[in-house]
C-alpha atoms as a PDB file:
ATOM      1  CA  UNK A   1      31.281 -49.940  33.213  1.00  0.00           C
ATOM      2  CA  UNK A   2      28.928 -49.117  36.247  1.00  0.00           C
ATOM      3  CA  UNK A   3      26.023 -50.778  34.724  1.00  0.00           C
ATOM      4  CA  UNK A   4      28.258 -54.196  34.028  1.00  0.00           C
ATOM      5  CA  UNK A   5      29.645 -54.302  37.570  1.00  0.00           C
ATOM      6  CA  UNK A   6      25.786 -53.651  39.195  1.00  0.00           C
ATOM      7  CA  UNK A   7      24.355 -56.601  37.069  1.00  0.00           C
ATOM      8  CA  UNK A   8      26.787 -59.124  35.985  1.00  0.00           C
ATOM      9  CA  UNK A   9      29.249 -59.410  38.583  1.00  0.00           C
ATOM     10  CA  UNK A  10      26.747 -60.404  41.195  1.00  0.00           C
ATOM     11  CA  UNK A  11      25.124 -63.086  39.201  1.00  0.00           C
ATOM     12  CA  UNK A  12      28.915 -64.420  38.583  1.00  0.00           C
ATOM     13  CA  UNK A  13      28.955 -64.400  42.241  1.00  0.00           C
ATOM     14  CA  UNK A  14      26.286 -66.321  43.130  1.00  0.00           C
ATOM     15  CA  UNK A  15      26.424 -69.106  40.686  1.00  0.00           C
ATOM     16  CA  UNK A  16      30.174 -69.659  42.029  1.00  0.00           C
ATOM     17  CA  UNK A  17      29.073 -70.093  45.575  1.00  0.00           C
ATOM     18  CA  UNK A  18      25.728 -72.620  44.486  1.00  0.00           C
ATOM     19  CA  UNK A  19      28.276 -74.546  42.319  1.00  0.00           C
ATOM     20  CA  UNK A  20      30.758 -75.071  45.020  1.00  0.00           C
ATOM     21  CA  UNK A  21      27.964 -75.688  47.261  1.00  0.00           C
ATOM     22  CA  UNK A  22      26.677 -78.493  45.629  1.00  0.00           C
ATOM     23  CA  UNK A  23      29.959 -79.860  44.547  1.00  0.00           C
ATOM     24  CA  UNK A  24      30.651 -80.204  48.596  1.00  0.00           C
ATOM     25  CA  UNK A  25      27.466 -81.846  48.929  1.00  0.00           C
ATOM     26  CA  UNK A  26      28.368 -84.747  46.820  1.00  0.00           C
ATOM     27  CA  UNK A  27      26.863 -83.806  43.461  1.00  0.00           C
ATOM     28  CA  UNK A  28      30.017 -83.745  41.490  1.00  0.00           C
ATOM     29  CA  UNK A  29      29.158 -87.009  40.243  1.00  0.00           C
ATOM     30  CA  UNK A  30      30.363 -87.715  36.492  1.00  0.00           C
ATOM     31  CA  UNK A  31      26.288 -87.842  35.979  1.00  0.00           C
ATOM     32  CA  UNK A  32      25.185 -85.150  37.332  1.00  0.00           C
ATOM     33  CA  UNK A  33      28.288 -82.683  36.812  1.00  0.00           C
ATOM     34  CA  UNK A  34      27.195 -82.134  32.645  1.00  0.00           C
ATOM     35  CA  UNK A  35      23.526 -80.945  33.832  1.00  0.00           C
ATOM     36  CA  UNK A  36      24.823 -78.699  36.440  1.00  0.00           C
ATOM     37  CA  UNK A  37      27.453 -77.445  33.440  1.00  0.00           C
ATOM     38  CA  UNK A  38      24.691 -77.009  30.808  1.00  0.00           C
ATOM     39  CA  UNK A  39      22.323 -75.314  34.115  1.00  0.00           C
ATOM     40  CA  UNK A  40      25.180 -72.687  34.348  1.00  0.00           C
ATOM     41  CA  UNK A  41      25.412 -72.038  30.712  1.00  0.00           C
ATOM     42  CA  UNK A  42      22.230 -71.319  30.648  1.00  0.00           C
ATOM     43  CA  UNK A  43      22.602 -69.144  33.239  1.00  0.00           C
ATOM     44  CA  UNK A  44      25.163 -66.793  32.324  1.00  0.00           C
ATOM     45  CA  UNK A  45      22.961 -66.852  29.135  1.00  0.00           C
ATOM     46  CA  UNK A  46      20.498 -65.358  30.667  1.00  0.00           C
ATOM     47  CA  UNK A  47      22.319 -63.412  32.973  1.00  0.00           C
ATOM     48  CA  UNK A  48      24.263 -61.501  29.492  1.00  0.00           C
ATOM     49  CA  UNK A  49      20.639 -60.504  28.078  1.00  0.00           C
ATOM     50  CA  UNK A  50      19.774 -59.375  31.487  1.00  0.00           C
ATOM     51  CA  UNK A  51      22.802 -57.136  31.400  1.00  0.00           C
ATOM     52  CA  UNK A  52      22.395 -55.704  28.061  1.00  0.00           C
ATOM     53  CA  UNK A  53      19.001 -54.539  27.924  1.00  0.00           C
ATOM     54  CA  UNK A  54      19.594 -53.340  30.819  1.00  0.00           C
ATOM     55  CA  UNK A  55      22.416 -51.177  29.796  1.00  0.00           C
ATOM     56  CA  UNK A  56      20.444 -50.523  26.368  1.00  0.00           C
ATOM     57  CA  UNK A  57      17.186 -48.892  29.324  1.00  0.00           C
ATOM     58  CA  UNK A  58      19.419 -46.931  31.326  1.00  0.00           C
ATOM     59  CA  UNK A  59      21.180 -45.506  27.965  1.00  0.00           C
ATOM     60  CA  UNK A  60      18.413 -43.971  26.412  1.00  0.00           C
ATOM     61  CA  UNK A  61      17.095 -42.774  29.828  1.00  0.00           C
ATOM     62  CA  UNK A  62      20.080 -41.052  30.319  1.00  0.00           C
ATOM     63  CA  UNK A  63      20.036 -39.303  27.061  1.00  0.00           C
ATOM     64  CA  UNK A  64      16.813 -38.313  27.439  1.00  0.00           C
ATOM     65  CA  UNK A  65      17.636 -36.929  30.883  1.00  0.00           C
ATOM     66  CA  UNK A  66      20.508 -35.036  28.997  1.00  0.00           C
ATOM     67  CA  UNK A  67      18.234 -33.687  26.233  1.00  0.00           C
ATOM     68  CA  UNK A  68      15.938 -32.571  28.851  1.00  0.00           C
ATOM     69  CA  UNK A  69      18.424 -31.026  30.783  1.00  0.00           C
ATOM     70  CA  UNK A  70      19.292 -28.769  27.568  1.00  0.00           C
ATOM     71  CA  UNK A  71      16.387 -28.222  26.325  1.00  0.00           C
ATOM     72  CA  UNK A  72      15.279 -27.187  29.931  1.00  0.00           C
ATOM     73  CA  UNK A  73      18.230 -24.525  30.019  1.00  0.00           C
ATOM     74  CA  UNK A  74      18.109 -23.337  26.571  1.00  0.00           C
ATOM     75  CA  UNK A  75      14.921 -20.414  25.279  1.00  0.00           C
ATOM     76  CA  UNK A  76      12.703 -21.279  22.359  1.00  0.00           C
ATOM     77  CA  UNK A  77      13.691 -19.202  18.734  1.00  0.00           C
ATOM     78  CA  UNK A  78      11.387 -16.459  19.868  1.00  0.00           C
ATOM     79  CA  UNK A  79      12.728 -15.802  23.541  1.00  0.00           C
ATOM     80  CA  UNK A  80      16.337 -16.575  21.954  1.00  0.00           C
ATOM     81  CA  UNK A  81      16.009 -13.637  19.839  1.00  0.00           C
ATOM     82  CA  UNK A  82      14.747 -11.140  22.323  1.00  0.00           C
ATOM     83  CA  UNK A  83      17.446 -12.148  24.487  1.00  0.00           C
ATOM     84  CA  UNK A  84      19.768 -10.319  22.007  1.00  0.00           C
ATOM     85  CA  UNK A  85      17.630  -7.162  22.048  1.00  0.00           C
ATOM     86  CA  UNK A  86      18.443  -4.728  25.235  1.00  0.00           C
ATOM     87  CA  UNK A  87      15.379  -5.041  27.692  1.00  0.00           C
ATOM     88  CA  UNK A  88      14.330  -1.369  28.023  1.00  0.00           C
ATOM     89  CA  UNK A  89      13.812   0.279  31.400  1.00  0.00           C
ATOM     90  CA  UNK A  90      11.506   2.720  33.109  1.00  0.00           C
ATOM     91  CA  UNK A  91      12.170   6.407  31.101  1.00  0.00           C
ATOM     92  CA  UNK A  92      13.533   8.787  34.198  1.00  0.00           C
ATOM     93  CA  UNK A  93      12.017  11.593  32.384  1.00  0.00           C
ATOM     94  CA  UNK A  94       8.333  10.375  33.107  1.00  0.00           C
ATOM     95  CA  UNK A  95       7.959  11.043  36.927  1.00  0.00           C
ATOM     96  CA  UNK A  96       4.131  11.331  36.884  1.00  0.00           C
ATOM     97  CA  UNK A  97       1.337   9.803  35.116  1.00  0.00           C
ATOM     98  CA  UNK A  98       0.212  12.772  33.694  1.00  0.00           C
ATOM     99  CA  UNK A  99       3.945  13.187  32.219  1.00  0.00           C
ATOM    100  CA  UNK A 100       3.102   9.568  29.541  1.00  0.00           C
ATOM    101  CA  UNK A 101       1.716  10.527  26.161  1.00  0.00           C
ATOM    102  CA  UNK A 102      -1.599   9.784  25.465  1.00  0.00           C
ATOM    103  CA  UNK A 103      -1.727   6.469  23.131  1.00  0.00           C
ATOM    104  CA  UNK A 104      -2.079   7.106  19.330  1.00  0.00           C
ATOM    105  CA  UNK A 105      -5.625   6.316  18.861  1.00  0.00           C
ATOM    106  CA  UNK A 106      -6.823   8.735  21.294  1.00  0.00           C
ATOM    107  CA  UNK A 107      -4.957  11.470  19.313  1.00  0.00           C
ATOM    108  CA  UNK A 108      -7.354  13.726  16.811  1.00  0.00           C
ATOM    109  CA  UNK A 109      -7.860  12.675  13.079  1.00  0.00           C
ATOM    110  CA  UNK A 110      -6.752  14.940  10.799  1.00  0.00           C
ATOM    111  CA  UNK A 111     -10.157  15.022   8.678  1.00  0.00           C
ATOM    112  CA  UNK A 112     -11.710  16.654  12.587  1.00  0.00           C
ATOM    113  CA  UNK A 113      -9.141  19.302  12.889  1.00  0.00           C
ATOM    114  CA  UNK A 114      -8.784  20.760   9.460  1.00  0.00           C
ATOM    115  CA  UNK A 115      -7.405  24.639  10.950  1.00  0.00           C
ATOM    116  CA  UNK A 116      -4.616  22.479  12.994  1.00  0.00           C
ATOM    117  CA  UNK A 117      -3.736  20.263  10.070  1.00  0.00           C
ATOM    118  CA  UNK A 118      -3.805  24.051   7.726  1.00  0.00           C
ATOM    119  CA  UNK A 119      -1.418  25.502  10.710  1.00  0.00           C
ATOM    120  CA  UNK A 120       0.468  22.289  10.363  1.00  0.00           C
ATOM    121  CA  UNK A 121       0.727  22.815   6.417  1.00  0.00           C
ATOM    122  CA  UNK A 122       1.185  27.006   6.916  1.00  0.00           C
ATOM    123  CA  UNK A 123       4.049  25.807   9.539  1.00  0.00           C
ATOM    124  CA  UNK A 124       5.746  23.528   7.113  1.00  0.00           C
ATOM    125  CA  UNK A 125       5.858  25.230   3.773  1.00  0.00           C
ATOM    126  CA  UNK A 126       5.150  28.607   4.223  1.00  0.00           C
ATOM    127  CA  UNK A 127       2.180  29.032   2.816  1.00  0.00           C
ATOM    128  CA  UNK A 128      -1.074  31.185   4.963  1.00  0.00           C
ATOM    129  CA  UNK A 129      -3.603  29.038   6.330  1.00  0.00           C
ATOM    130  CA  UNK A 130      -6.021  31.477   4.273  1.00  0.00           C
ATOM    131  CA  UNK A 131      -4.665  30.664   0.731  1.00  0.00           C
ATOM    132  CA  UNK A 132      -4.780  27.157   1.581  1.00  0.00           C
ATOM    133  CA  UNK A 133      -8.169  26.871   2.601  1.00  0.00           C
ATOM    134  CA  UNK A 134      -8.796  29.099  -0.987  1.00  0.00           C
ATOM    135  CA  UNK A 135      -6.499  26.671  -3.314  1.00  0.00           C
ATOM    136  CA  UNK A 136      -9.078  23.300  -1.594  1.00  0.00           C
ATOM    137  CA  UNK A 137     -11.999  25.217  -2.354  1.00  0.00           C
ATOM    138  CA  UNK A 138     -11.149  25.765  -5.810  1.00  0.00           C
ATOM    139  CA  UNK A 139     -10.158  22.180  -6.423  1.00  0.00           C
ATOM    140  CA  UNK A 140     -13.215  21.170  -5.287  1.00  0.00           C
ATOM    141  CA  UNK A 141     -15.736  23.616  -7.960  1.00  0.00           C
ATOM    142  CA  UNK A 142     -12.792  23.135 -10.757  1.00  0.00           C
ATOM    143  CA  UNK A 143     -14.000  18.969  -9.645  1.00  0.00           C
ATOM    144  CA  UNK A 144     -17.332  19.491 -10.009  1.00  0.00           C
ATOM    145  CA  UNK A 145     -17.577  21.691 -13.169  1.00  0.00           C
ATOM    146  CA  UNK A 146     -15.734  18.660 -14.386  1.00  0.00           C
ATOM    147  CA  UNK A 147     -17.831  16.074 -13.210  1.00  0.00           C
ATOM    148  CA  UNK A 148     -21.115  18.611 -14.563  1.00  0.00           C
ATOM    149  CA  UNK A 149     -19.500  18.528 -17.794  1.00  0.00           C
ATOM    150  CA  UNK A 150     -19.434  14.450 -18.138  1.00  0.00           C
ATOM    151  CA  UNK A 151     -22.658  14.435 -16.903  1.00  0.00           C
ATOM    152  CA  UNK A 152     -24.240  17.033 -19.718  1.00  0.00           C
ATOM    153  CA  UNK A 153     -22.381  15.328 -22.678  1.00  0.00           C
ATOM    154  CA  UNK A 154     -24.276  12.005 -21.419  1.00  0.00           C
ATOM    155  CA  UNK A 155     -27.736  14.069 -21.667  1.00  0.00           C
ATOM    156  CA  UNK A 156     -27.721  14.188 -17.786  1.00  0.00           C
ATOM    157  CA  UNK A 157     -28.145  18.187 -16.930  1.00  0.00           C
ATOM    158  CA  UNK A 158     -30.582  17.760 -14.229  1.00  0.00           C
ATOM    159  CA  UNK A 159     -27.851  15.761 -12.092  1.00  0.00           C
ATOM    160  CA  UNK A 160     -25.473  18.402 -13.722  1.00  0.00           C
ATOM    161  CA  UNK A 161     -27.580  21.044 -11.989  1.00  0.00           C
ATOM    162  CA  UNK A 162     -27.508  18.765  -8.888  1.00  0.00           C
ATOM    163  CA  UNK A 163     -23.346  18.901  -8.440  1.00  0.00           C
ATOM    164  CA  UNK A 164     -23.041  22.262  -9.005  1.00  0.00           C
ATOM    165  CA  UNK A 165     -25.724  23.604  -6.568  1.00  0.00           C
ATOM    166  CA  UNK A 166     -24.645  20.779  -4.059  1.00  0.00           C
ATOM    167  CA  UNK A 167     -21.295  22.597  -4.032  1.00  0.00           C
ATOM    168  CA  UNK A 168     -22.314  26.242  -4.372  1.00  0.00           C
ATOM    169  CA  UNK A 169     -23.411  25.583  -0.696  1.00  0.00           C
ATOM    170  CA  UNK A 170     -20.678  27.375   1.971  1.00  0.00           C
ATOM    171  CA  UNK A 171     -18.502  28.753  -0.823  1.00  0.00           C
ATOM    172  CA  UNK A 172     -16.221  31.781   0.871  1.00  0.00           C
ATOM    173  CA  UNK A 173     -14.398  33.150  -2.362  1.00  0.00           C
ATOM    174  CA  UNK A 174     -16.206  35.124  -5.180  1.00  0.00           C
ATOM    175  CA  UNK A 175     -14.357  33.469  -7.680  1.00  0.00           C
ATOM    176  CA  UNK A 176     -15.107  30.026  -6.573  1.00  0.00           C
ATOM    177  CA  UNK A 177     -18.755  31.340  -6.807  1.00  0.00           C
ATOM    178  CA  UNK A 178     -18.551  32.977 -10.315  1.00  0.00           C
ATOM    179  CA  UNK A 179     -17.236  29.795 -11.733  1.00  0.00           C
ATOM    180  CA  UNK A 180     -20.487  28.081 -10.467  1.00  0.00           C
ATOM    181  CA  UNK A 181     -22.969  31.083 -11.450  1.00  0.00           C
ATOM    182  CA  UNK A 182     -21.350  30.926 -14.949  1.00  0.00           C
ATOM    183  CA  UNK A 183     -21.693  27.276 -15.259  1.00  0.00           C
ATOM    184  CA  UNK A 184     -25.513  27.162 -14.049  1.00  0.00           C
ATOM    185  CA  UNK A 185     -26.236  29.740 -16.578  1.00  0.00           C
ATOM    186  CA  UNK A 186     -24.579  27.944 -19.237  1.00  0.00           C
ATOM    187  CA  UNK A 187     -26.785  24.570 -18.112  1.00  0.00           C
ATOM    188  CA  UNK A 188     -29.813  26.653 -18.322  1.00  0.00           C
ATOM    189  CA  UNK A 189     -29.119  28.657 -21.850  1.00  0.00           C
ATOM    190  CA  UNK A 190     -28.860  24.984 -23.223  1.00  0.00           C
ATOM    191  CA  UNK A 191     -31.747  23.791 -21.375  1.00  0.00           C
ATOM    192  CA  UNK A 192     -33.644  26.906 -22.942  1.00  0.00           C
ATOM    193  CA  UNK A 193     -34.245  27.850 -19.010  1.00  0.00           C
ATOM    194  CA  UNK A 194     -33.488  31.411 -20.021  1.00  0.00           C
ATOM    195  CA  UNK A 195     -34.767  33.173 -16.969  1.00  0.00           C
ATOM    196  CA  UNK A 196     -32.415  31.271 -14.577  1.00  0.00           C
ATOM    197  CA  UNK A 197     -29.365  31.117 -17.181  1.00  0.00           C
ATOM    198  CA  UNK A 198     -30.004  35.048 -16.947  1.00  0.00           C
ATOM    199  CA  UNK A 199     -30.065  35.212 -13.063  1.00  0.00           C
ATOM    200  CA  UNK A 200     -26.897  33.456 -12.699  1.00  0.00           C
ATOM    201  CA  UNK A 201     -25.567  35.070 -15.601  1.00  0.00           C
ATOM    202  CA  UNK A 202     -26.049  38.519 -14.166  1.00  0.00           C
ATOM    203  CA  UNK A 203     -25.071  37.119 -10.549  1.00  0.00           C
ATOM    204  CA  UNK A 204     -21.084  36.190 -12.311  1.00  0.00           C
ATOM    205  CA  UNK A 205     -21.244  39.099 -14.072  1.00  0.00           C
ATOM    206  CA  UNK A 206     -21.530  41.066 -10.498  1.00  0.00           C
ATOM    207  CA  UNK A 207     -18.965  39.287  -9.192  1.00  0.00           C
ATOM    208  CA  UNK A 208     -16.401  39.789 -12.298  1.00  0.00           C
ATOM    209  CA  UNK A 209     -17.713  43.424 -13.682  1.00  0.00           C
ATOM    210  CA  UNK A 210     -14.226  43.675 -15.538  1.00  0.00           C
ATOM    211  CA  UNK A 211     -14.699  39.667 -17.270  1.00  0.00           C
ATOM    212  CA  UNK A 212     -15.267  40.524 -20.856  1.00  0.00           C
ATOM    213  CA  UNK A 213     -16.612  36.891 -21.111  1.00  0.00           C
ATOM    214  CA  UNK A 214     -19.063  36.779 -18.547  1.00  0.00           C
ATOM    215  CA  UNK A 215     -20.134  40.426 -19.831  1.00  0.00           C
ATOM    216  CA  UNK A 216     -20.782  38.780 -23.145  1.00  0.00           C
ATOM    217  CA  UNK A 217     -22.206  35.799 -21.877  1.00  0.00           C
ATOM    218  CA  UNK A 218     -24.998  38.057 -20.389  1.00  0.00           C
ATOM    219  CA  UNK A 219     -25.800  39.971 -23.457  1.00  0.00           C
ATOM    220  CA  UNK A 220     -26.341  36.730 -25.277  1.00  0.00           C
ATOM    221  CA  UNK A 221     -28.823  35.843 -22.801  1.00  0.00           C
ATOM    222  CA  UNK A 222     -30.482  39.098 -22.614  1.00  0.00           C
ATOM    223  CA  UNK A 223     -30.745  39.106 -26.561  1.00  0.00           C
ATOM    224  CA  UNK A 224     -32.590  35.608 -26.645  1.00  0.00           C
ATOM    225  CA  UNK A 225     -35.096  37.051 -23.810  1.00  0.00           C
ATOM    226  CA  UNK A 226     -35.575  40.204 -25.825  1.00  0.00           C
ATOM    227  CA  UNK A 227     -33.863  42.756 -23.537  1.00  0.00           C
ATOM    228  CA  UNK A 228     -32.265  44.780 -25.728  1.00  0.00           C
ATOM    229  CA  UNK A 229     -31.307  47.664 -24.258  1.00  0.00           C
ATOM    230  CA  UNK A 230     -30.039  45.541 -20.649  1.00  0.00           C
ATOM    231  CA  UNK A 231     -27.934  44.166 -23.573  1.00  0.00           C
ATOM    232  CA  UNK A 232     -26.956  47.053 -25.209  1.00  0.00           C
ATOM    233  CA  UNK A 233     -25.538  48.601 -21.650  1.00  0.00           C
ATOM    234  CA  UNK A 234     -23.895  45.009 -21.034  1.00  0.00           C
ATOM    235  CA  UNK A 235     -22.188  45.135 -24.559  1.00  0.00           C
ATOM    236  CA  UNK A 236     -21.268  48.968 -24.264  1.00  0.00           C
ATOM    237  CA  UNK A 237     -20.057  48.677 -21.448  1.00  0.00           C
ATOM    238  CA  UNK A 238     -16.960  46.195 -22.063  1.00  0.00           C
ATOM    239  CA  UNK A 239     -13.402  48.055 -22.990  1.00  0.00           C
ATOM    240  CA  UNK A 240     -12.941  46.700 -26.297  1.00  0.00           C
ATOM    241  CA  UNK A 241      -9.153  48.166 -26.391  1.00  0.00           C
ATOM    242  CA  UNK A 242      -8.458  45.355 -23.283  1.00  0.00           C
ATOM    243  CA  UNK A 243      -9.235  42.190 -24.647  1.00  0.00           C
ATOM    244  CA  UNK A 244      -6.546  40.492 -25.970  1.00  0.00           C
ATOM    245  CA  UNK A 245      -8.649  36.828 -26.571  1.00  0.00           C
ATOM    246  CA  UNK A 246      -9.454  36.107 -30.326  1.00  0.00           C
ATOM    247  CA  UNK A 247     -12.432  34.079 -29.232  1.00  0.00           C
ATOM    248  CA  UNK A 248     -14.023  36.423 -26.889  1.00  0.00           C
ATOM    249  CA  UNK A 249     -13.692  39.206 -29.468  1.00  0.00           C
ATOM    250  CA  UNK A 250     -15.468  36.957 -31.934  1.00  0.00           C
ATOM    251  CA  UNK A 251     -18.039  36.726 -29.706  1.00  0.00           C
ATOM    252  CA  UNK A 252     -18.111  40.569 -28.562  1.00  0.00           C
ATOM    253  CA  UNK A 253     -18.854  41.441 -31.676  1.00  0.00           C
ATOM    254  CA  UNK A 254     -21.393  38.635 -32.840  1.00  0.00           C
ATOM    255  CA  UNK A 255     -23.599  39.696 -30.295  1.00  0.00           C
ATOM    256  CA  UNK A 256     -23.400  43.511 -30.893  1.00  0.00           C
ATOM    257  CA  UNK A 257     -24.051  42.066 -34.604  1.00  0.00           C
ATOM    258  CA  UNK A 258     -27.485  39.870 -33.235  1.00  0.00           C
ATOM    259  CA  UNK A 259     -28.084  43.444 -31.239  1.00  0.00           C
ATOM    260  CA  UNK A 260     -27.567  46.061 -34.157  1.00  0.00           C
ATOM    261  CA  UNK A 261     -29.570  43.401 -36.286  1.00  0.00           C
ATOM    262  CA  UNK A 262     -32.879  43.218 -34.231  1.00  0.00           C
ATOM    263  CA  UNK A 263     -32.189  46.971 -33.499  1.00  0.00           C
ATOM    264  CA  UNK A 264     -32.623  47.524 -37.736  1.00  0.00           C
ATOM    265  CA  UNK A 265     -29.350  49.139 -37.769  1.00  0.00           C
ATOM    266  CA  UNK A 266     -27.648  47.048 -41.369  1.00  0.00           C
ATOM    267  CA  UNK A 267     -24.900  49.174 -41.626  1.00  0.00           C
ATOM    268  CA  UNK A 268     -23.809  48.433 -38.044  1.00  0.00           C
ATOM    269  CA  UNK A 269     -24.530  44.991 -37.615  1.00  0.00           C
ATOM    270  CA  UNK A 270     -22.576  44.178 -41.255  1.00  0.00           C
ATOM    271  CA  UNK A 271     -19.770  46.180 -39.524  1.00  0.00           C
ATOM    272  CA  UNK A 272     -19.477  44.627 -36.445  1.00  0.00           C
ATOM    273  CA  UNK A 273     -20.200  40.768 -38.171  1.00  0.00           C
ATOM    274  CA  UNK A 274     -17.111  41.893 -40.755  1.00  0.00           C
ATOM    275  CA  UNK A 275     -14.802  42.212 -37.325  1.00  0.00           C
ATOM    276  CA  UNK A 276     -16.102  39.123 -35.851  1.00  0.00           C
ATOM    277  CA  UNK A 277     -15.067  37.638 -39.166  1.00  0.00           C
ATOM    278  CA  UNK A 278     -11.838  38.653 -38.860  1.00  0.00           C
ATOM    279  CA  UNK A 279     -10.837  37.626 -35.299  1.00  0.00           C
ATOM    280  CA  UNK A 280     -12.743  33.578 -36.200  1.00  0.00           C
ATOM    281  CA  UNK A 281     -14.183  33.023 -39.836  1.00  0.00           C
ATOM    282  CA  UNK A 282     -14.763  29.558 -38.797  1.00  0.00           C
ATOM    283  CA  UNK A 283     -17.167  30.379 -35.838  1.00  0.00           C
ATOM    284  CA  UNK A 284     -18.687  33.391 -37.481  1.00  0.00           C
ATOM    285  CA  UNK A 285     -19.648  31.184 -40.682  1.00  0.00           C
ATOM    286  CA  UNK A 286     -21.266  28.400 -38.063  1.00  0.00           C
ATOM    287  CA  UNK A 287     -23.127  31.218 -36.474  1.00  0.00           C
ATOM    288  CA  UNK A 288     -24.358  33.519 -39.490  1.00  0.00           C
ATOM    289  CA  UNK A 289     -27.553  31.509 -39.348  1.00  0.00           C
ATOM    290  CA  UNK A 290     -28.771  32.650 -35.696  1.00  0.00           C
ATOM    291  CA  UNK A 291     -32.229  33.669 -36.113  1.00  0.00           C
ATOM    292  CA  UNK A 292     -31.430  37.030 -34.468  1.00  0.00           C
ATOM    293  CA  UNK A 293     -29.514  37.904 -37.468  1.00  0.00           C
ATOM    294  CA  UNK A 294     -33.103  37.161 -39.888  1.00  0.00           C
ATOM    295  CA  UNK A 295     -33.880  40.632 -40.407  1.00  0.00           C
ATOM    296  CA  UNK A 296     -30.601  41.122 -42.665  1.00  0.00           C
ATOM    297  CA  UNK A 297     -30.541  38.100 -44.511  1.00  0.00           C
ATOM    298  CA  UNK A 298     -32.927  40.433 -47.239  1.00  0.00           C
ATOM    299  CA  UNK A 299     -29.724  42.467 -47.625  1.00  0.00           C
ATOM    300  CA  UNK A 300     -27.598  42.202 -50.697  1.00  0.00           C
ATOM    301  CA  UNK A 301     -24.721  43.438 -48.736  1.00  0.00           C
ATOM    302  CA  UNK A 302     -25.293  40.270 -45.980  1.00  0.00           C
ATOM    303  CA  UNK A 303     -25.567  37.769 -49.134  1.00  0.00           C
ATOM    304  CA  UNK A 304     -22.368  38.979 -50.225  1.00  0.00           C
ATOM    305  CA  UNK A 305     -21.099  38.839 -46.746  1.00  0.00           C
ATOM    306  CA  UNK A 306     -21.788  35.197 -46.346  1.00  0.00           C
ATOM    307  CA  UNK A 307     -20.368  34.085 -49.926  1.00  0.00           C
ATOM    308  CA  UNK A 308     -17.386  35.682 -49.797  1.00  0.00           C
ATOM    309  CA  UNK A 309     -16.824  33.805 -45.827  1.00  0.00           C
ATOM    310  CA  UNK A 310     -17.998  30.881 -47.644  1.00  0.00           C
ATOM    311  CA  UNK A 311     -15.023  31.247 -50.529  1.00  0.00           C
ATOM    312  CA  UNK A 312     -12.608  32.346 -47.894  1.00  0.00           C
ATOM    313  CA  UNK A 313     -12.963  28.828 -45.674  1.00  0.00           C
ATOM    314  CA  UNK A 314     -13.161  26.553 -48.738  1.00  0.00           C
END
């Protein structure tokens, strides 16, 4: 080994050549030749230990040169691993600066470009731009009747009031705004706010002449207010042979009833109360007690009336 014949040949060496030396010199004596053989013991001893921590040192130094050496020519995980990946190169497509795309966070949110992102949709499915702006606007009222409607079965209508008129504001279809007159004026009959429940009563009404409901809806209002002849043109004036609802007939009629009744026409209002009857004997018996209908309840033919709906429920 290299690192023997560096160290512990040269020591062999020289103790040869001092030994002869001093054998020549007359110190060979029979006395002094054991100290001089115990002296070299010693020394090749010493020499041996020399030798192997030596050997032991320039070991671990070389493999720590060799680790180096790999560990010098070899990546870490992460460059390892984008080694594999191809390193991509300058696009020949992009031959001016104007020519890169701008980064995404300069591009335009959606929520500031609501006609682009409508094109997009129009684009995409088919559907106008027009229509689609329509079908938002009515998901928005439809949310807010909703959310009104929460808010009046927890005794809340002036916050009801609130949502609707915060959403009346801008409206661009006449539907979208007839289903927020006709829910104001329903808030306002049941707050006994009569005058407004009329005004946006008559407002839906304008904007659906041909809505049996909303027609009736009107008259009912007008009849609380006393303004029975506006009600007896709103009542007259709704084709009868077109409605087709069981519900909205029952109320038709009811109200010509409460009209006929504070008119003093008996025969009439026990007519028209018989067909509201018989399109919802449930609702008509819950309602026979309006106040409106007071000036027949003297009538044998209106106690009759109400017995017989009475037998026919039980």
């Amino acid at each position: 080994m290299p690192i023997v014949d560096e160290y512990f040949l040269p020591c062999c060496r020289r103790l040869s050549t001092w030994r002869k030396g001093t054998l020549r010199r007359g110190w060979a004596s029979s006395v002094e030749v054991e100290p001089v053989k115990r002296l070299e013991t010693l020394v090749c001893i010493l020499s041996l230990l020399v030798v192997t921590a030596s050997s032991q040192v320039h070991a671990g130094t070389w493999r720590t040169r060799s680790v180096s050496a790999i560990e010098a020519t070899s990546p870490p995980p992460a460059e390892a691993d984008a080694a594999l990946a191809p390193v991509p190169g300058p696009d020949p497509t992009l031959q001016r600066l104007s020519d890169i795309p701008p980064p995404a966070s300069r591009a335009e949110p959606a929520w500031q470009s609501p006609h682009r992102r409508l094109t997009q949709v129009e684009g995409d499915l088919g559907v106008p731009a027009e229509e689609v702006e329509v079908l938002l606007e009515q998901n928005r009222v439809r949310s807010a009747i909703e959310r009104s409607r929460t808010m009046m079965r927890a005794r809340q209508p002036e916050q009801a009031l609130a949502e609707l008129e915060r959403v009346a504001e801008g409206l661009q279809t006449d539907e979208s705004r007839r289903w927020i007159h006709q829910e104001l004026g329903t808030i306002y009959f049941r707050m006994q706010r009569f005058l407004e429940a009329e005004h946006h009563m008559a407002t839906a009404h304008a904007l659906a002449p041909d809505n049996p409901s909303l027609a009736s809806n009107l008259a009912a209002v007008q009849l609380t207010i006393g303004e029975l002849d506006e009600a007896a043109d709103t009542l007259t004036g709704i084709d009868l042979a077109l409605v087709r609802n069981p519900a909205i007939l029952f109320s038709i009629h009811f109200n010509f009833a409460c009209l006929h009744s504070l008119q003093g026409d008996a025969d009439r209002a026990l007519e028209h109360l018989e067909q509201a009857a018989a399109h919802d004997a449930g609702a008509t018996y819950t309602s026979i007690g309006d106040p409106q209908l007071d000036p027949l309840r003297d009538d044998a033919r209106f106690r009759d009336f109400a017995a017989a709906l009475e037998l026919t429920l039980r």
